[in-house]
ModelCIF file with pLDDT and N, C-alpha, C, O atoms, coordinates in Angstrom:
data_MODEL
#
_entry.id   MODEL 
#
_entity.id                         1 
_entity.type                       polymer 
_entity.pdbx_number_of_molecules   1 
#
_entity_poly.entity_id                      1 
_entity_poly.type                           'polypeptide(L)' 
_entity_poly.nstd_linkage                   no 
_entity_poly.nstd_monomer                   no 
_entity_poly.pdbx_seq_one_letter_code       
;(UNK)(UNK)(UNK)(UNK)(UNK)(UNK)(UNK)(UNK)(UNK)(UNK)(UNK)(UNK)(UNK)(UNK)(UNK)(UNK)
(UNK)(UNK)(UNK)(UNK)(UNK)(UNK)(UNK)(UNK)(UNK)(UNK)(UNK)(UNK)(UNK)(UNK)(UNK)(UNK)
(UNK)(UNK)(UNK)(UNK)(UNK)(UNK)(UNK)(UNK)(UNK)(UNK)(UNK)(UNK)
;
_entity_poly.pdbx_seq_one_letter_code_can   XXXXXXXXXXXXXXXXXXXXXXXXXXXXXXXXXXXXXXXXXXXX 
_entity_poly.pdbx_strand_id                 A 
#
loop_
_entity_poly_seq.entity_id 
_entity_poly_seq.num 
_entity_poly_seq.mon_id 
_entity_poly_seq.hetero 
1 1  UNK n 
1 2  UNK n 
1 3  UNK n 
1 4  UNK n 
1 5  UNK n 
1 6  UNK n 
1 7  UNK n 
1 8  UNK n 
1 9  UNK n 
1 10 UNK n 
1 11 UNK n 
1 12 UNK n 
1 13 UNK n 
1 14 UNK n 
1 15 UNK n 
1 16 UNK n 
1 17 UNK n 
1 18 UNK n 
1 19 UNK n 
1 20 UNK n 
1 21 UNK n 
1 22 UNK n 
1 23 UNK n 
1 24 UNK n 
1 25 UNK n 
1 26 UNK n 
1 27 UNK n 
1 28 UNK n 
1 29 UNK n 
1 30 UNK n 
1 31 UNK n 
1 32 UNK n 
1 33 UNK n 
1 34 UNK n 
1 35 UNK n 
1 36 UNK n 
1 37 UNK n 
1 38 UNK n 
1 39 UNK n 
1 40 UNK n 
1 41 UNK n 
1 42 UNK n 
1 43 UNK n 
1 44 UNK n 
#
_struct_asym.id          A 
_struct_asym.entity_id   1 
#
loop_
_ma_qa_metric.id 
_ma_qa_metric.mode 
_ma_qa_metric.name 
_ma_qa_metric.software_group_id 
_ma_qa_metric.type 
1 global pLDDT . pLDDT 
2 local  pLDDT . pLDDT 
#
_ma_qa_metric_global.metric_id      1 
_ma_qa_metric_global.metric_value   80.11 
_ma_qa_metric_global.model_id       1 
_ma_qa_metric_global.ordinal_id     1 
#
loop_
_ma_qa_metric_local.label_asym_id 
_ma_qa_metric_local.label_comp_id 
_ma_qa_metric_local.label_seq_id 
_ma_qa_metric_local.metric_id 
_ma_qa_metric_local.metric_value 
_ma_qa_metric_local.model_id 
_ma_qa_metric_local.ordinal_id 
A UNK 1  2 87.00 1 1  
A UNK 2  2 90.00 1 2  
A UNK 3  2 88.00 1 3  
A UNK 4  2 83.00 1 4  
A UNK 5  2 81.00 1 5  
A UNK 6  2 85.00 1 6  
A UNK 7  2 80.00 1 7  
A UNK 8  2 73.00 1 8  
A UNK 9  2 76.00 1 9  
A UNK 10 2 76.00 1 10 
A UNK 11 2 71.00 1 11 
A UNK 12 2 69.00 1 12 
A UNK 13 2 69.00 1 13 
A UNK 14 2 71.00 1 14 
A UNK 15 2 64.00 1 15 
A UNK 16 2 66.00 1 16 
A UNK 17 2 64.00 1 17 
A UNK 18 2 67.00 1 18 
A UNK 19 2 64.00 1 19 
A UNK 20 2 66.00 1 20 
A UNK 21 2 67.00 1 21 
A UNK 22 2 67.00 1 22 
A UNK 23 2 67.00 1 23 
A UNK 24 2 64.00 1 24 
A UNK 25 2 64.00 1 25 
A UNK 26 2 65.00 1 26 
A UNK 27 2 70.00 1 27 
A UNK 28 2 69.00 1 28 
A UNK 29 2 76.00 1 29 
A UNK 30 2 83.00 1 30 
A UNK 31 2 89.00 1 31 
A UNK 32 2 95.00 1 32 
A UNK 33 2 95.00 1 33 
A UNK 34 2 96.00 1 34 
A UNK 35 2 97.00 1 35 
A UNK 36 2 97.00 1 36 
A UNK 37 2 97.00 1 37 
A UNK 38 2 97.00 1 38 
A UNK 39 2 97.00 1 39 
A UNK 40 2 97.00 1 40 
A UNK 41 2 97.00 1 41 
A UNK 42 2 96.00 1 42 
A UNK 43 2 96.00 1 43 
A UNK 44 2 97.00 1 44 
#
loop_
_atom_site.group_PDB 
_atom_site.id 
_atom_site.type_symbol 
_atom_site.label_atom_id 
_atom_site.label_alt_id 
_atom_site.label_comp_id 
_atom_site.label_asym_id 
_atom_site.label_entity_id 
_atom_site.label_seq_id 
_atom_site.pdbx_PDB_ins_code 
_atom_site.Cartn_x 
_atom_site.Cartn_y 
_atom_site.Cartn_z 
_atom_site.occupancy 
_atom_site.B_iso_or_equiv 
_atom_site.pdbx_formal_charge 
_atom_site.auth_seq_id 
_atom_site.auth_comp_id 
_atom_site.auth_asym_id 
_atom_site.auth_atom_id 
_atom_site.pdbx_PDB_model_num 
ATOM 1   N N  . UNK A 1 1  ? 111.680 243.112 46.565 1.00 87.00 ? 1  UNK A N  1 
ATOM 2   C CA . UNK A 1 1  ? 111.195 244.253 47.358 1.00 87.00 ? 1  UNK A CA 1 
ATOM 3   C C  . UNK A 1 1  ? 110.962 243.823 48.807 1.00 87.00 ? 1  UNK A C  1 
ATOM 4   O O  . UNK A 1 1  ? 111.486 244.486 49.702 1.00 87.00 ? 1  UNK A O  1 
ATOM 5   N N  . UNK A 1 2  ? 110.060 242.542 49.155 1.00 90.00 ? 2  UNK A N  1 
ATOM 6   C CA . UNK A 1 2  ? 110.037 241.952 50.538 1.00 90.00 ? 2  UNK A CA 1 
ATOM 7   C C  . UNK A 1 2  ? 111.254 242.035 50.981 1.00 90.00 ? 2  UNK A C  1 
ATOM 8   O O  . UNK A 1 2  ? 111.490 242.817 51.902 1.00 90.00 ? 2  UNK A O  1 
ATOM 9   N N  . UNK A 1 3  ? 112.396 241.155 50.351 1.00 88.00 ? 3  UNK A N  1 
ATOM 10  C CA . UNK A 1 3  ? 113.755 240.971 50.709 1.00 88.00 ? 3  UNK A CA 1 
ATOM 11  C C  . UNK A 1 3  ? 114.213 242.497 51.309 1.00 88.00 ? 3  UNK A C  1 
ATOM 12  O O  . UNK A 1 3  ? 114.389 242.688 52.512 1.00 88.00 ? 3  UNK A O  1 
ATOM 13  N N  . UNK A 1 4  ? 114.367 243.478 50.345 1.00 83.00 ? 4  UNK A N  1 
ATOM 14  C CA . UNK A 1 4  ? 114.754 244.746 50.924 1.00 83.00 ? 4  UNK A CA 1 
ATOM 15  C C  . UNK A 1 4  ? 114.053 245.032 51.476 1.00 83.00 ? 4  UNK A C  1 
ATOM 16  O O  . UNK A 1 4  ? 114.745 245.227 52.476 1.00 83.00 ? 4  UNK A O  1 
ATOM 17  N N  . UNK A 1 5  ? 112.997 245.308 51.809 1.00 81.00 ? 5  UNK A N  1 
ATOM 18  C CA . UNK A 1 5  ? 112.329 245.893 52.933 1.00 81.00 ? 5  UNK A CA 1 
ATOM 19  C C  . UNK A 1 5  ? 112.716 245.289 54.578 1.00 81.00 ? 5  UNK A C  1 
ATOM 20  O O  . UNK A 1 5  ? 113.118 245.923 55.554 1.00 81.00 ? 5  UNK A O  1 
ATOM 21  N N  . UNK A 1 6  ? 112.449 243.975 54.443 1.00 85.00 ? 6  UNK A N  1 
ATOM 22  C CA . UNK A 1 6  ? 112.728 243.211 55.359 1.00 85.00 ? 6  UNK A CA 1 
ATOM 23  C C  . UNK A 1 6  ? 114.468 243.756 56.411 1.00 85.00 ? 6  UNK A C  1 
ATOM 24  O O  . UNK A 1 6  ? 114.859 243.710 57.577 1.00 85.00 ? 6  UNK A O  1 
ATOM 25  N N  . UNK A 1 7  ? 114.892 244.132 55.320 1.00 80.00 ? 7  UNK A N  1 
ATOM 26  C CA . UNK A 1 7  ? 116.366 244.042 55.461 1.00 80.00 ? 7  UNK A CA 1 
ATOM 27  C C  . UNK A 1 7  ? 116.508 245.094 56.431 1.00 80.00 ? 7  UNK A C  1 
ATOM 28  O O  . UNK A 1 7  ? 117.016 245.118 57.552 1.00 80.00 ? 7  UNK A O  1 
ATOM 29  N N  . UNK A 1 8  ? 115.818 246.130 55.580 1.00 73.00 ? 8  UNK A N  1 
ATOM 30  C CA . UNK A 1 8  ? 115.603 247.924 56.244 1.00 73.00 ? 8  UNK A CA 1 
ATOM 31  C C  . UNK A 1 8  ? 115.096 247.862 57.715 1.00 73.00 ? 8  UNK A C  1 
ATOM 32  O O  . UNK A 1 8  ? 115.621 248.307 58.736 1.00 73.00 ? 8  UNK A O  1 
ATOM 33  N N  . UNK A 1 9  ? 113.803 247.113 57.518 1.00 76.00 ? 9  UNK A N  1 
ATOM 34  C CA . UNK A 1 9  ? 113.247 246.887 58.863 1.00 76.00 ? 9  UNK A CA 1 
ATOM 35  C C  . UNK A 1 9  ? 114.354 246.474 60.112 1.00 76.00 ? 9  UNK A C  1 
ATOM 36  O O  . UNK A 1 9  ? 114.548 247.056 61.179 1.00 76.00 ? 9  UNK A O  1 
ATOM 37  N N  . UNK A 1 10 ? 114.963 245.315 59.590 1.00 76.00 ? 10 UNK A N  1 
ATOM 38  C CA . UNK A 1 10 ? 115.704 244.891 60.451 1.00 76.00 ? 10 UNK A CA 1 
ATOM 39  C C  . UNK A 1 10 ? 116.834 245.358 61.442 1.00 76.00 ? 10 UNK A C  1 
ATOM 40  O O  . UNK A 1 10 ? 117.217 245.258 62.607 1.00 76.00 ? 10 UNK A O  1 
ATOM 41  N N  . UNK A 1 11 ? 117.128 245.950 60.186 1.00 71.00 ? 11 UNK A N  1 
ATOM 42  C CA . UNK A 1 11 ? 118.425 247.293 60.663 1.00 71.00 ? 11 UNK A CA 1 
ATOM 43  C C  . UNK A 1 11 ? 117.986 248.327 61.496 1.00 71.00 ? 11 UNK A C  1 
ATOM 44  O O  . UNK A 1 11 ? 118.648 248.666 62.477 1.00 71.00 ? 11 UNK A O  1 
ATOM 45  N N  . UNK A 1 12 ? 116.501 249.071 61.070 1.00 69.00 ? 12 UNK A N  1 
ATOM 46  C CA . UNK A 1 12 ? 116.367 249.843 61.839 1.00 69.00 ? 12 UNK A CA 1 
ATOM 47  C C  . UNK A 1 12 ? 115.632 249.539 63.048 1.00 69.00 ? 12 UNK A C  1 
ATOM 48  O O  . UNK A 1 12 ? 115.235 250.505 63.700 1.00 69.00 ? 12 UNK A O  1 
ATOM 49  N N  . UNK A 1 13 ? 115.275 247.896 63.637 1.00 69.00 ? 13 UNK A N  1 
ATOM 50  C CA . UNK A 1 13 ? 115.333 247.318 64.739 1.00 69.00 ? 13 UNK A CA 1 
ATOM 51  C C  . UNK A 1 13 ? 116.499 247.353 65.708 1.00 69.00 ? 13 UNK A C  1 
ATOM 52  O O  . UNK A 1 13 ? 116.430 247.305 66.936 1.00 69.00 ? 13 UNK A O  1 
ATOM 53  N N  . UNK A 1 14 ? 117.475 247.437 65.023 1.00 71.00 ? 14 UNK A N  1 
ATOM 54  C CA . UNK A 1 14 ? 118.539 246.655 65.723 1.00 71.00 ? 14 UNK A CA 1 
ATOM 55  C C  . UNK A 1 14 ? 119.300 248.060 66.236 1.00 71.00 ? 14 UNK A C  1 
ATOM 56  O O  . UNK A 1 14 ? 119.890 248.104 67.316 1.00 71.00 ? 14 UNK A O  1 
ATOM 57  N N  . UNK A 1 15 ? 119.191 249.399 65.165 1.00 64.00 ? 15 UNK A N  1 
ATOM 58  C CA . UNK A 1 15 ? 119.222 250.469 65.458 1.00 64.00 ? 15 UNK A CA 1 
ATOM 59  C C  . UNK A 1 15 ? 118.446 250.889 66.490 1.00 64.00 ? 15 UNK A C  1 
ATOM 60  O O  . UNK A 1 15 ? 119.184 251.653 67.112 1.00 64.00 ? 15 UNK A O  1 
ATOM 61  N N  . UNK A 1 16 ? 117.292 250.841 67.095 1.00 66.00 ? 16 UNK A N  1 
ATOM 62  C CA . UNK A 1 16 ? 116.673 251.435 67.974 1.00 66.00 ? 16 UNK A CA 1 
ATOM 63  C C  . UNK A 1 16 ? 116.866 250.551 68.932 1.00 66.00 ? 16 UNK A C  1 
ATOM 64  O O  . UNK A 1 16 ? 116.458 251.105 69.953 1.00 66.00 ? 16 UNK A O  1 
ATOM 65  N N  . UNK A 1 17 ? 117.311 249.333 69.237 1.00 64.00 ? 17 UNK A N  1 
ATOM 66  C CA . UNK A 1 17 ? 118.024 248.883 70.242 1.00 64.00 ? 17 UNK A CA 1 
ATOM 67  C C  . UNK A 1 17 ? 119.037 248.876 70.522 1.00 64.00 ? 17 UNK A C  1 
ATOM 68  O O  . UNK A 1 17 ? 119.477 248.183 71.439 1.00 64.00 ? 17 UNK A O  1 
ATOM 69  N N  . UNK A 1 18 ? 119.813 249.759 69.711 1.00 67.00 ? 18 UNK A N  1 
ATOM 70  C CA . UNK A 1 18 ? 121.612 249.560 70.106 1.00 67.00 ? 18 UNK A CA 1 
ATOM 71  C C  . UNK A 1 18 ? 121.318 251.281 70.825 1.00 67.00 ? 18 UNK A C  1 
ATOM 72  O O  . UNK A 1 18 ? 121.916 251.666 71.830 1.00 67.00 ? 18 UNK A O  1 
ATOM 73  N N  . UNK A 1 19 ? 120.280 252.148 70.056 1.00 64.00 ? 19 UNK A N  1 
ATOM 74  C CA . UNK A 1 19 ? 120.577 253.364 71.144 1.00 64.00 ? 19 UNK A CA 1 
ATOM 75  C C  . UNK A 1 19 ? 119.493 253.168 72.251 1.00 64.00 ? 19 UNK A C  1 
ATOM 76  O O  . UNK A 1 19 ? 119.809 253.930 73.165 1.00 64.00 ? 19 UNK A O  1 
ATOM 77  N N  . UNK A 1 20 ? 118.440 252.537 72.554 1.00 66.00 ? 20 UNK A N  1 
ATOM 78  C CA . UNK A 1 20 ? 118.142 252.466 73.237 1.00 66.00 ? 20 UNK A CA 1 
ATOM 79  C C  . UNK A 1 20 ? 119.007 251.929 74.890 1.00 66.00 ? 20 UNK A C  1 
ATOM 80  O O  . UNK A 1 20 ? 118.925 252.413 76.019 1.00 66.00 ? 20 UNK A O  1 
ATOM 81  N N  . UNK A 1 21 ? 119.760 250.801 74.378 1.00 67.00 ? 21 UNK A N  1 
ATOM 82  C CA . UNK A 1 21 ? 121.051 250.219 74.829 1.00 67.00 ? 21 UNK A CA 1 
ATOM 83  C C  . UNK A 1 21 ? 121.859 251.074 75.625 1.00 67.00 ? 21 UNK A C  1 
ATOM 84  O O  . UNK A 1 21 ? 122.266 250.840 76.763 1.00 67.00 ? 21 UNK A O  1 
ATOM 85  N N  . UNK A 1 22 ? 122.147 252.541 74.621 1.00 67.00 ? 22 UNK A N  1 
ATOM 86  C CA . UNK A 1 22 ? 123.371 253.516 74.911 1.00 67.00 ? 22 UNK A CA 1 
ATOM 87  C C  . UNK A 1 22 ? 122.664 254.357 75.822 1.00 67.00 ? 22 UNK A C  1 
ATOM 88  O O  . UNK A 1 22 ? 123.203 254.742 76.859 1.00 67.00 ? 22 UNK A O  1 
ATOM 89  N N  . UNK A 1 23 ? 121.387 254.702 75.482 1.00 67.00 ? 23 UNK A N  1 
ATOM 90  C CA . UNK A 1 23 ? 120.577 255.262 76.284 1.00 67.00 ? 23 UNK A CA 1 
ATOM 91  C C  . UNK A 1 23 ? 120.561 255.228 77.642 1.00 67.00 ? 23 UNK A C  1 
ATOM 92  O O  . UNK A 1 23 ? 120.373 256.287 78.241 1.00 67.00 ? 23 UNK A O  1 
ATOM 93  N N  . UNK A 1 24 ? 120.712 254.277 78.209 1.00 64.00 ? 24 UNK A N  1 
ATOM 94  C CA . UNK A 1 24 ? 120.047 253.283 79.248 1.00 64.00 ? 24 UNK A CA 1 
ATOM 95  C C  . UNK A 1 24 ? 121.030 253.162 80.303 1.00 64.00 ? 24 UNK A C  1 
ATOM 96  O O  . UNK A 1 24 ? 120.844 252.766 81.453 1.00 64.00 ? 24 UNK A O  1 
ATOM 97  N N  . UNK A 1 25 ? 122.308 253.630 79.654 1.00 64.00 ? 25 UNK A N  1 
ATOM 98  C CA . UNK A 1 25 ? 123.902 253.281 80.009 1.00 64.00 ? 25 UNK A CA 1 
ATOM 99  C C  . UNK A 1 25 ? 124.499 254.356 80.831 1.00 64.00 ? 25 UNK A C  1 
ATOM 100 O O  . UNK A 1 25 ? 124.766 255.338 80.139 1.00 64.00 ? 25 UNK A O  1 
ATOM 101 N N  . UNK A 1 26 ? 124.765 254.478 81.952 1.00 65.00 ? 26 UNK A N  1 
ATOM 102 C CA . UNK A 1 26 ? 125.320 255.447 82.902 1.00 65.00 ? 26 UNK A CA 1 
ATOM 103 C C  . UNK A 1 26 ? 126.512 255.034 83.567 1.00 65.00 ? 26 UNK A C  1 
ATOM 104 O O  . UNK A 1 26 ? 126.865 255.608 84.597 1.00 65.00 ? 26 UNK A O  1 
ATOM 105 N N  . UNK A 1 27 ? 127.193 254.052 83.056 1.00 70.00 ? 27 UNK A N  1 
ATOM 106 C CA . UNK A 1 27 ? 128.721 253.922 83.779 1.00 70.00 ? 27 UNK A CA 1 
ATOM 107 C C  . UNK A 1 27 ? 129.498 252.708 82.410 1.00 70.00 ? 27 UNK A C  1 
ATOM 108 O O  . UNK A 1 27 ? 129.403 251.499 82.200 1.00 70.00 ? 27 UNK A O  1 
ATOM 109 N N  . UNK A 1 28 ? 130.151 253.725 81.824 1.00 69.00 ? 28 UNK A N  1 
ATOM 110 C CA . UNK A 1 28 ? 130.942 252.959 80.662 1.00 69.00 ? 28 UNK A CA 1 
ATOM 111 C C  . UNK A 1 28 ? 131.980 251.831 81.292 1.00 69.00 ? 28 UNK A C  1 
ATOM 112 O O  . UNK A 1 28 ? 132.661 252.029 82.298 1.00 69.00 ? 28 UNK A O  1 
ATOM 113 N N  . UNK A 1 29 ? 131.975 250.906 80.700 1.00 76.00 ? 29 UNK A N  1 
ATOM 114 C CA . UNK A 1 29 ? 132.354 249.666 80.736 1.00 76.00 ? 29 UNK A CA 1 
ATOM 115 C C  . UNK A 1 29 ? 133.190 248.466 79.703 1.00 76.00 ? 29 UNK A C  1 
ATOM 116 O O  . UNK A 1 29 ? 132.988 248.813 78.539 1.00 76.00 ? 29 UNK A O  1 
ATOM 117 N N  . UNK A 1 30 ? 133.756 247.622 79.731 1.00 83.00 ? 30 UNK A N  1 
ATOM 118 C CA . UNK A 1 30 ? 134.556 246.935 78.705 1.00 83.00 ? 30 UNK A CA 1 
ATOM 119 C C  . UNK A 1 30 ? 135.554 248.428 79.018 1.00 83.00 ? 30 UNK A C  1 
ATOM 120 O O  . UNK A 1 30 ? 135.255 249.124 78.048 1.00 83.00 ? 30 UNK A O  1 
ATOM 121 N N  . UNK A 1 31 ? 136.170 248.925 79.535 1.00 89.00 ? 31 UNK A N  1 
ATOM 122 C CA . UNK A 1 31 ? 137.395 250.055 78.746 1.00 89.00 ? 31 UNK A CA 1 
ATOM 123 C C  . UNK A 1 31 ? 138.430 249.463 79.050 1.00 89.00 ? 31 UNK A C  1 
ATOM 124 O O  . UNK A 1 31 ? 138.624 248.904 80.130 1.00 89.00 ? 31 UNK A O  1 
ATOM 125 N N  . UNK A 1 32 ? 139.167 249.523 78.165 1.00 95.00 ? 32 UNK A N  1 
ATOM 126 C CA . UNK A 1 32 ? 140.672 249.418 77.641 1.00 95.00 ? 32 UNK A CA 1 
ATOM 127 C C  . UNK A 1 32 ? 141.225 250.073 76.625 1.00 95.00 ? 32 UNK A C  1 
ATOM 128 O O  . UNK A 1 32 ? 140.590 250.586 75.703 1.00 95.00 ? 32 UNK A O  1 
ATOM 129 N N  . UNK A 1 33 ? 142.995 250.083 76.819 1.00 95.00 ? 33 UNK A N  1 
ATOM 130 C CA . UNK A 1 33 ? 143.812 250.686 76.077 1.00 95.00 ? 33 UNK A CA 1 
ATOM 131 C C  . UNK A 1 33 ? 143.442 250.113 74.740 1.00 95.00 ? 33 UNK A C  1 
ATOM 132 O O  . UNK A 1 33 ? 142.830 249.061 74.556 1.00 95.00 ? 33 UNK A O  1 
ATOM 133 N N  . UNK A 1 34 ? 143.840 250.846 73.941 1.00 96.00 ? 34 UNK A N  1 
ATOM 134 C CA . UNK A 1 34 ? 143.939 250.198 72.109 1.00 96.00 ? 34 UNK A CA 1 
ATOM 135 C C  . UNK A 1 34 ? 144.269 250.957 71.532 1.00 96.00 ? 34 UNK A C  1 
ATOM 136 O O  . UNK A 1 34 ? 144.440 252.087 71.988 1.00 96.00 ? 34 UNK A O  1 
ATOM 137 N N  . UNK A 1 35 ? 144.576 250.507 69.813 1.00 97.00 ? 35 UNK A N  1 
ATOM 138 C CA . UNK A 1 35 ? 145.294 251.326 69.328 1.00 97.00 ? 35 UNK A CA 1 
ATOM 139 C C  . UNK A 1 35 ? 144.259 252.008 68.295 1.00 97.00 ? 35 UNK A C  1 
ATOM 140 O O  . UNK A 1 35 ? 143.719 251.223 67.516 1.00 97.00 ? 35 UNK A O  1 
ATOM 141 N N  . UNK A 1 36 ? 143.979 253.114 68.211 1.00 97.00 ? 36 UNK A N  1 
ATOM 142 C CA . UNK A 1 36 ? 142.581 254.317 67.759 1.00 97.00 ? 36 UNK A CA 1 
ATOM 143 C C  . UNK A 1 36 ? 143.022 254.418 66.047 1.00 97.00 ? 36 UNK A C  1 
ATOM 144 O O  . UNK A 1 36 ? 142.207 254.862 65.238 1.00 97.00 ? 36 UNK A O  1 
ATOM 145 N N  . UNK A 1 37 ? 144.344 253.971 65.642 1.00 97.00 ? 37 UNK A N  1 
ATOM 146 C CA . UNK A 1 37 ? 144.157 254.686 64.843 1.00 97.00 ? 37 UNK A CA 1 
ATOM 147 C C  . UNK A 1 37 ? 144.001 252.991 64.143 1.00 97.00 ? 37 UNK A C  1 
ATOM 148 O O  . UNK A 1 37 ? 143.235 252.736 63.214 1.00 97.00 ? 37 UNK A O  1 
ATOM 149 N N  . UNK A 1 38 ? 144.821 252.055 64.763 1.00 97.00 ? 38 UNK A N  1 
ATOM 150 C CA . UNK A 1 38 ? 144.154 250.632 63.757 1.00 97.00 ? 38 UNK A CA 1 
ATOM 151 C C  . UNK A 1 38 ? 142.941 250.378 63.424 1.00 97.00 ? 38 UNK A C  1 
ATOM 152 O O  . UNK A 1 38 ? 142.524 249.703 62.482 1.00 97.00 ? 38 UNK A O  1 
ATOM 153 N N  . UNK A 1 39 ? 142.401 250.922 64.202 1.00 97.00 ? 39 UNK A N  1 
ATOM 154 C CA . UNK A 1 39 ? 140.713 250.542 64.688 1.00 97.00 ? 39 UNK A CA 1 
ATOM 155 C C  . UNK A 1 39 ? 140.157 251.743 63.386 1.00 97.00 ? 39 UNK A C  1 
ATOM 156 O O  . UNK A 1 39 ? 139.676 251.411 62.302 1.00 97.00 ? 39 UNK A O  1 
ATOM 157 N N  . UNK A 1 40 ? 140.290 252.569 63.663 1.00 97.00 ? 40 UNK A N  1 
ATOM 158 C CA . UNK A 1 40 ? 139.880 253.634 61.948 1.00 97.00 ? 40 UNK A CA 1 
ATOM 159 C C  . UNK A 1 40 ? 139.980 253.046 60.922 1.00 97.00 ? 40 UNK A C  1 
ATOM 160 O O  . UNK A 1 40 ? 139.172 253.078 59.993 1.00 97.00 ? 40 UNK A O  1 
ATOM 161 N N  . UNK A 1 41 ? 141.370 252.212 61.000 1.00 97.00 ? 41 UNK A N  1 
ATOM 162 C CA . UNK A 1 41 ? 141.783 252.026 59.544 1.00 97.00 ? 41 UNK A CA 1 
ATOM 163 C C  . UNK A 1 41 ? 141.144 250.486 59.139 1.00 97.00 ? 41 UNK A C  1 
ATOM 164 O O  . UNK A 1 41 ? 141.112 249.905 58.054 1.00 97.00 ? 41 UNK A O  1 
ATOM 165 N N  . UNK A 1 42 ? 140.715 250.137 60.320 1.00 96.00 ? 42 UNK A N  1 
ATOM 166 C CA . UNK A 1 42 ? 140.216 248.732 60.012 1.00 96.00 ? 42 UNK A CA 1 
ATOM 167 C C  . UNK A 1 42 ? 138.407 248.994 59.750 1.00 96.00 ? 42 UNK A C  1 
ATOM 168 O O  . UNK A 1 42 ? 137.790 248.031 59.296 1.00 96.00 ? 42 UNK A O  1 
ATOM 169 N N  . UNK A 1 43 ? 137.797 250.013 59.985 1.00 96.00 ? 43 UNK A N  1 
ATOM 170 C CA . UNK A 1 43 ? 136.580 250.633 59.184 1.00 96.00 ? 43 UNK A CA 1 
ATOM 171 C C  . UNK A 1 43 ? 136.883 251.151 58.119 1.00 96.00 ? 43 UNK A C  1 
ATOM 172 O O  . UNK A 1 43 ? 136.321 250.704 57.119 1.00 96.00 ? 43 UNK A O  1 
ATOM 173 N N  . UNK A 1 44 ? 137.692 252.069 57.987 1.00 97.00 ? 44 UNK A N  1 
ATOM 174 C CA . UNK A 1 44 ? 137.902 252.354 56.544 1.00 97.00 ? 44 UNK A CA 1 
ATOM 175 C C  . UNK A 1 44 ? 137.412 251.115 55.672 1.00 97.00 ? 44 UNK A C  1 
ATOM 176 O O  . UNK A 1 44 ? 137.500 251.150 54.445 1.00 97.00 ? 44 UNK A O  1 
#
């Protein structure tokens, strides 16, 4: 139960810093061409 909890916590740390992150962000950056649909299929 520690173990999972811990886990949850963590994630939803890392979650409120990745939008805090996006939040914060007013001129997108890293952009480049790629291919959209490899990138789907490689989440799938």
């Amino acid at each position: 139960i520690i173990e999972e909890e811990s886990l949850r916590l963590s994630a939803m740390a890392t979650n409120v810093l990745n939008l805090t992150k996006v939040e914060n962000q007013t001129i997108l950056t890293d952009v480049k061409n790629y291919n959209l649909s490899e990138q789907i299929r490689s989440c799938i």
